[in-house]
Structures are given as structure tokens and as C-alpha cells.
C-alpha atoms as a PDB file:
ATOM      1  CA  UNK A   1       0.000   0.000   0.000  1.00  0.00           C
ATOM      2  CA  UNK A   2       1.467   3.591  -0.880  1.00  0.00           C
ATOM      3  CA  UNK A   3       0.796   6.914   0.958  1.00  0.00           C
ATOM      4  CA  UNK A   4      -2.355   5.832   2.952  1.00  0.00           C
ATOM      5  CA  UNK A   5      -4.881   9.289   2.640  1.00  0.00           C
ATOM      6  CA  UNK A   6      -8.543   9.417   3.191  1.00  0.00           C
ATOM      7  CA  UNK A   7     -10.997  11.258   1.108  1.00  0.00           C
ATOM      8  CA  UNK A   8     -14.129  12.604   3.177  1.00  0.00           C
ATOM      9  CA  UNK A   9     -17.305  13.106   0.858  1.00  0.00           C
ATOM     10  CA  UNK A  10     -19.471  15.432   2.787  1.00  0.00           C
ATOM     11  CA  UNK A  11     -17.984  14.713   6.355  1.00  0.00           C
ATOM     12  CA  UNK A  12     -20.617  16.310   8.272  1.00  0.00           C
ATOM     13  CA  UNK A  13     -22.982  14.565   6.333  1.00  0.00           C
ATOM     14  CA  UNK A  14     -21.845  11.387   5.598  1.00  0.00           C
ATOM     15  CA  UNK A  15     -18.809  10.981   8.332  1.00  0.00           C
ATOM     16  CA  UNK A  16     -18.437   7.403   7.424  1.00  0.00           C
ATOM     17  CA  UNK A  17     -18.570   7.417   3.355  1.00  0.00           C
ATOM     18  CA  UNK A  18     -14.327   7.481   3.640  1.00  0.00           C
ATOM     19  CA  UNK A  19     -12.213   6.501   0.779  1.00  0.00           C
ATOM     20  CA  UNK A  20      -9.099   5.293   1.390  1.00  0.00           C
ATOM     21  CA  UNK A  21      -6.296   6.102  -1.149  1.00  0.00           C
ATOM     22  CA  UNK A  22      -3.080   4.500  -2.580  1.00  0.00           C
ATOM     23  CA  UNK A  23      -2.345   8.229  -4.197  1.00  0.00           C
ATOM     24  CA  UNK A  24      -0.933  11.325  -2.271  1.00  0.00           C
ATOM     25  CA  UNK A  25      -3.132  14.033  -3.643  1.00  0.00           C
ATOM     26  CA  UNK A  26      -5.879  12.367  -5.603  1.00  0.00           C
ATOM     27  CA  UNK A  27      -8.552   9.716  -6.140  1.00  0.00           C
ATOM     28  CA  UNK A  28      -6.970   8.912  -9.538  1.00  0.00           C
ATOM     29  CA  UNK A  29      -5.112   6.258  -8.457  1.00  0.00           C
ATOM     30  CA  UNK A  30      -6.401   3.215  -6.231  1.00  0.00           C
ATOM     31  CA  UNK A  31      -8.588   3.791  -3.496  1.00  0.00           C
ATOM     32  CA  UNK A  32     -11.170   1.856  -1.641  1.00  0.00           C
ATOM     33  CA  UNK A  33     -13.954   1.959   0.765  1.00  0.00           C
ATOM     34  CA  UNK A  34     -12.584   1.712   4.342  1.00  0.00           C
ATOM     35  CA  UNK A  35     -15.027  -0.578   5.273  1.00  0.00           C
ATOM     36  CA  UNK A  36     -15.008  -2.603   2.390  1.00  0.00           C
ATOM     37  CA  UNK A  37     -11.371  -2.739   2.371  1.00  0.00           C
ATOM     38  CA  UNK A  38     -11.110  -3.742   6.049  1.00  0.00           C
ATOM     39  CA  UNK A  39     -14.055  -7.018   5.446  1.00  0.00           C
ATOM     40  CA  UNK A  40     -11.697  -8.042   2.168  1.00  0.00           C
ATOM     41  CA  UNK A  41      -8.682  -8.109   4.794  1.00  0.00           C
ATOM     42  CA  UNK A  42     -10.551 -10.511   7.186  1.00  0.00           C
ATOM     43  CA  UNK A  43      -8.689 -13.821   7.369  1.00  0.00           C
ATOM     44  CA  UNK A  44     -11.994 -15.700   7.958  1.00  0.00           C
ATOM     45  CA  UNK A  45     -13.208 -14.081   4.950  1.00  0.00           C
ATOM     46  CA  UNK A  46     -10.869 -12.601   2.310  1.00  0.00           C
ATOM     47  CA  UNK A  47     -11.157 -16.030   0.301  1.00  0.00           C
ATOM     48  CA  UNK A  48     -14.418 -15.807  -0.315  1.00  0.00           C
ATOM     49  CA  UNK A  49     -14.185 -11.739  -1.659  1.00  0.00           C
ATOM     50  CA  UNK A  50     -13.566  -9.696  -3.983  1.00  0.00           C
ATOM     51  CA  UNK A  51     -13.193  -5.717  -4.023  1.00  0.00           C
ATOM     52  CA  UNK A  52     -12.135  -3.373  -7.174  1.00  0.00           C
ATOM     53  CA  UNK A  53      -9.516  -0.730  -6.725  1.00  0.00           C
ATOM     54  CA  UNK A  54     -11.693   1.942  -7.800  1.00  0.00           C
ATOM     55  CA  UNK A  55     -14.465   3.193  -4.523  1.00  0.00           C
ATOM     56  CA  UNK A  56     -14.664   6.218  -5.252  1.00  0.00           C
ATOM     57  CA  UNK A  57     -16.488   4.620  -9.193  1.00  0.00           C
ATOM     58  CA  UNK A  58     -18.682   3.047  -7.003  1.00  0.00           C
ATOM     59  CA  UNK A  59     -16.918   0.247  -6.610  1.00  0.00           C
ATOM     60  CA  UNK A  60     -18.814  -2.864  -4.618  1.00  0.00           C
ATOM     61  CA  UNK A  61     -17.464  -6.135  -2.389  1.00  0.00           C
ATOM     62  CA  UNK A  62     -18.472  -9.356  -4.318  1.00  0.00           C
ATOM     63  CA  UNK A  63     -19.123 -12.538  -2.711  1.00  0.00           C
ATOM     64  CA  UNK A  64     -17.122 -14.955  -5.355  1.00  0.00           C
ATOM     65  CA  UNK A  65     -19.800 -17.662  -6.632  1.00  0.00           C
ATOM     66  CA  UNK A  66     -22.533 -15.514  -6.015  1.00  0.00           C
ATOM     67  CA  UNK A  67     -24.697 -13.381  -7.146  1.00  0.00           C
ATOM     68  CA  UNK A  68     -23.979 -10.576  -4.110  1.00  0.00           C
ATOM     69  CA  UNK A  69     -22.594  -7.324  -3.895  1.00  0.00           C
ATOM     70  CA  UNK A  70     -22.287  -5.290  -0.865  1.00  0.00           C
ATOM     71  CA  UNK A  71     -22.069  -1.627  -0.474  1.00  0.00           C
ATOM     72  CA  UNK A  72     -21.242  -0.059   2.739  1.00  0.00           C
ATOM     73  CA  UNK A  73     -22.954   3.869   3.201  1.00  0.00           C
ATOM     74  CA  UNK A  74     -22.848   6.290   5.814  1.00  0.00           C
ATOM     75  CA  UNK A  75     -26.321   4.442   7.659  1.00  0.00           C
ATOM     76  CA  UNK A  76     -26.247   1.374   6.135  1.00  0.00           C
ATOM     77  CA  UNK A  77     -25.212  -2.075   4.089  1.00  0.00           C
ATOM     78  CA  UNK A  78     -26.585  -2.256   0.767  1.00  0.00           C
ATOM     79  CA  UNK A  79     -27.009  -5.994  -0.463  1.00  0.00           C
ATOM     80  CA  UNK A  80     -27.420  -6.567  -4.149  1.00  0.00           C
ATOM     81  CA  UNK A  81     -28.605 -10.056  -5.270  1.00  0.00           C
ATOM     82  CA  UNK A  82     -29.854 -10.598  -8.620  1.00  0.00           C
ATOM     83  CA  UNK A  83     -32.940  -8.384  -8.818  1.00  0.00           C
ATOM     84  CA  UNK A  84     -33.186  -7.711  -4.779  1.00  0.00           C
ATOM     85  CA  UNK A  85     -31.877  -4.984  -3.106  1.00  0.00           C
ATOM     86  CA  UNK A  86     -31.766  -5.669   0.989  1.00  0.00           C
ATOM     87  CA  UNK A  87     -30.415  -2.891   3.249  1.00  0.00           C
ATOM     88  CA  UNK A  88     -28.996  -3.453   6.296  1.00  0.00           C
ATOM     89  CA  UNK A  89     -29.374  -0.002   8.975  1.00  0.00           C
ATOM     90  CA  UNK A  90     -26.424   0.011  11.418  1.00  0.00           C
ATOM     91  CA  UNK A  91     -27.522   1.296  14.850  1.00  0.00           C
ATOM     92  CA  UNK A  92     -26.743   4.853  14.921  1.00  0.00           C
ATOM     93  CA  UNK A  93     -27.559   7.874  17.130  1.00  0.00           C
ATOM     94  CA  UNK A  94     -27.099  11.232  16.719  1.00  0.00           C
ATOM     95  CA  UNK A  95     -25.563  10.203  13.681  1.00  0.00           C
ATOM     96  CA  UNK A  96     -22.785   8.023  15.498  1.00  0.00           C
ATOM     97  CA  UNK A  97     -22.461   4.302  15.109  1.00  0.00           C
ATOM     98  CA  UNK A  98     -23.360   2.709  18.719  1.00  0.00           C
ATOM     99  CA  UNK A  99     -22.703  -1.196  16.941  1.00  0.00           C
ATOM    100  CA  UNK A 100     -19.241  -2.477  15.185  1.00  0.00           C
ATOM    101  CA  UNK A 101     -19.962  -1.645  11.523  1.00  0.00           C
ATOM    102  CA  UNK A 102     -17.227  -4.081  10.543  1.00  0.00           C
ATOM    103  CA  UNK A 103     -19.250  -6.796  12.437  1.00  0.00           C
ATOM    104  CA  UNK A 104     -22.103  -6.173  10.654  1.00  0.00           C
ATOM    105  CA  UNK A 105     -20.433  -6.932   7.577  1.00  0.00           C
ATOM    106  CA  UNK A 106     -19.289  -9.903   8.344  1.00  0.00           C
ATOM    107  CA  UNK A 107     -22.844 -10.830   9.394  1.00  0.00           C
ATOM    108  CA  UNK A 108     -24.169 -10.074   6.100  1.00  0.00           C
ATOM    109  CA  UNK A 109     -21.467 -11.928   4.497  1.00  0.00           C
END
């Protein structure tokens, strides 16, 4: 992994839409959803995904032999299989996650 920045898309907003980068300055280069990136990294997991290099396209975490994508937003997991959209609200209040975001991933997955 290069430099290491994170992009903030409307941090007041959206304080968890974060893109990671692999670029100094810009999003031109490889970058990734935190989130996303941190699920593909789980040892009890990482065989079974597969994330793009490009978040900040809209990029989405694939479950290999299946027809599922996830997307993580600010409130929320978005599940994409086949036709079906699920989504998947992680606890929040004021705004502020009060459950493991990461955890809820995995549950998902």
C-alpha cells in the first residue's frame, strides 16, 4: 500500500462514506472503501471476496460464486442479489455508530 490518505465526501454529512487512497493528492489512483477494504482483509473471509480498486467509481465487495454485492454507506449495508436490493441499517444515534460496523459486515457476508 502507498501513501495511505482518506478522502471525506461530505464529512458532516456522511462521516463514514471514507475513501481510502493509494495516491498522495488524488482519487486517480487506487482507493477503496474503508469498510469494504477492512471485510476483504478478514482472514476468515478474504477467500471468499472480492473488491475493485476503484471506490470512489462506485466500486462494490463481491461474494465470489454468487450473485452478491455489498455496499457499505454512511447508515447502512446495501445488499445486491440478482434483482433484490436488501439494506442493512447500522444502529446509529445522533448520527454516530453505537454497533461495530465491521461486524455487521461480516454478518451479512
Amino acid at each position: 500500500m502507498g501513501y495511505g490518505c482518506f478522502a471525506f465526501f461530505g464529512q458532516t454529512i456522511n462521516p463514514y462514506e471514507i475513501i481510502m487512497m493509494n495516491t498522495e493528492k488524488t482519487l486517480g489512483s487506487k482507493n477503496w472503501n474503508i469498510f469494504l477494504y477492512t471485510l476483504l482483509h478478514t482472514p476468515e473471509l478474504n477467500s471468499n471476496l472480492l473488491l475493485g480498486d476503484y471506490a470512489f467509481q462506485g466500486n462494490r465487495l463481491k461474494i465470489k460464486n454468487a450473485e452478491k454485492e455489498i455496499e457499505c454507506l454512511n447508515d447502512k449495508y446495501v445488499l445486491y442479489e440478482n434483482e433484490s436490493v436488501t439494506e442493512f441499517p447500522i444502529a446509529q444515534i445522533d448520527g454516530i455508530d453505537i454497533e461495530d460496523r465491521v461486524d455487521v459486515g461480516k454478518d451479512i457476508i
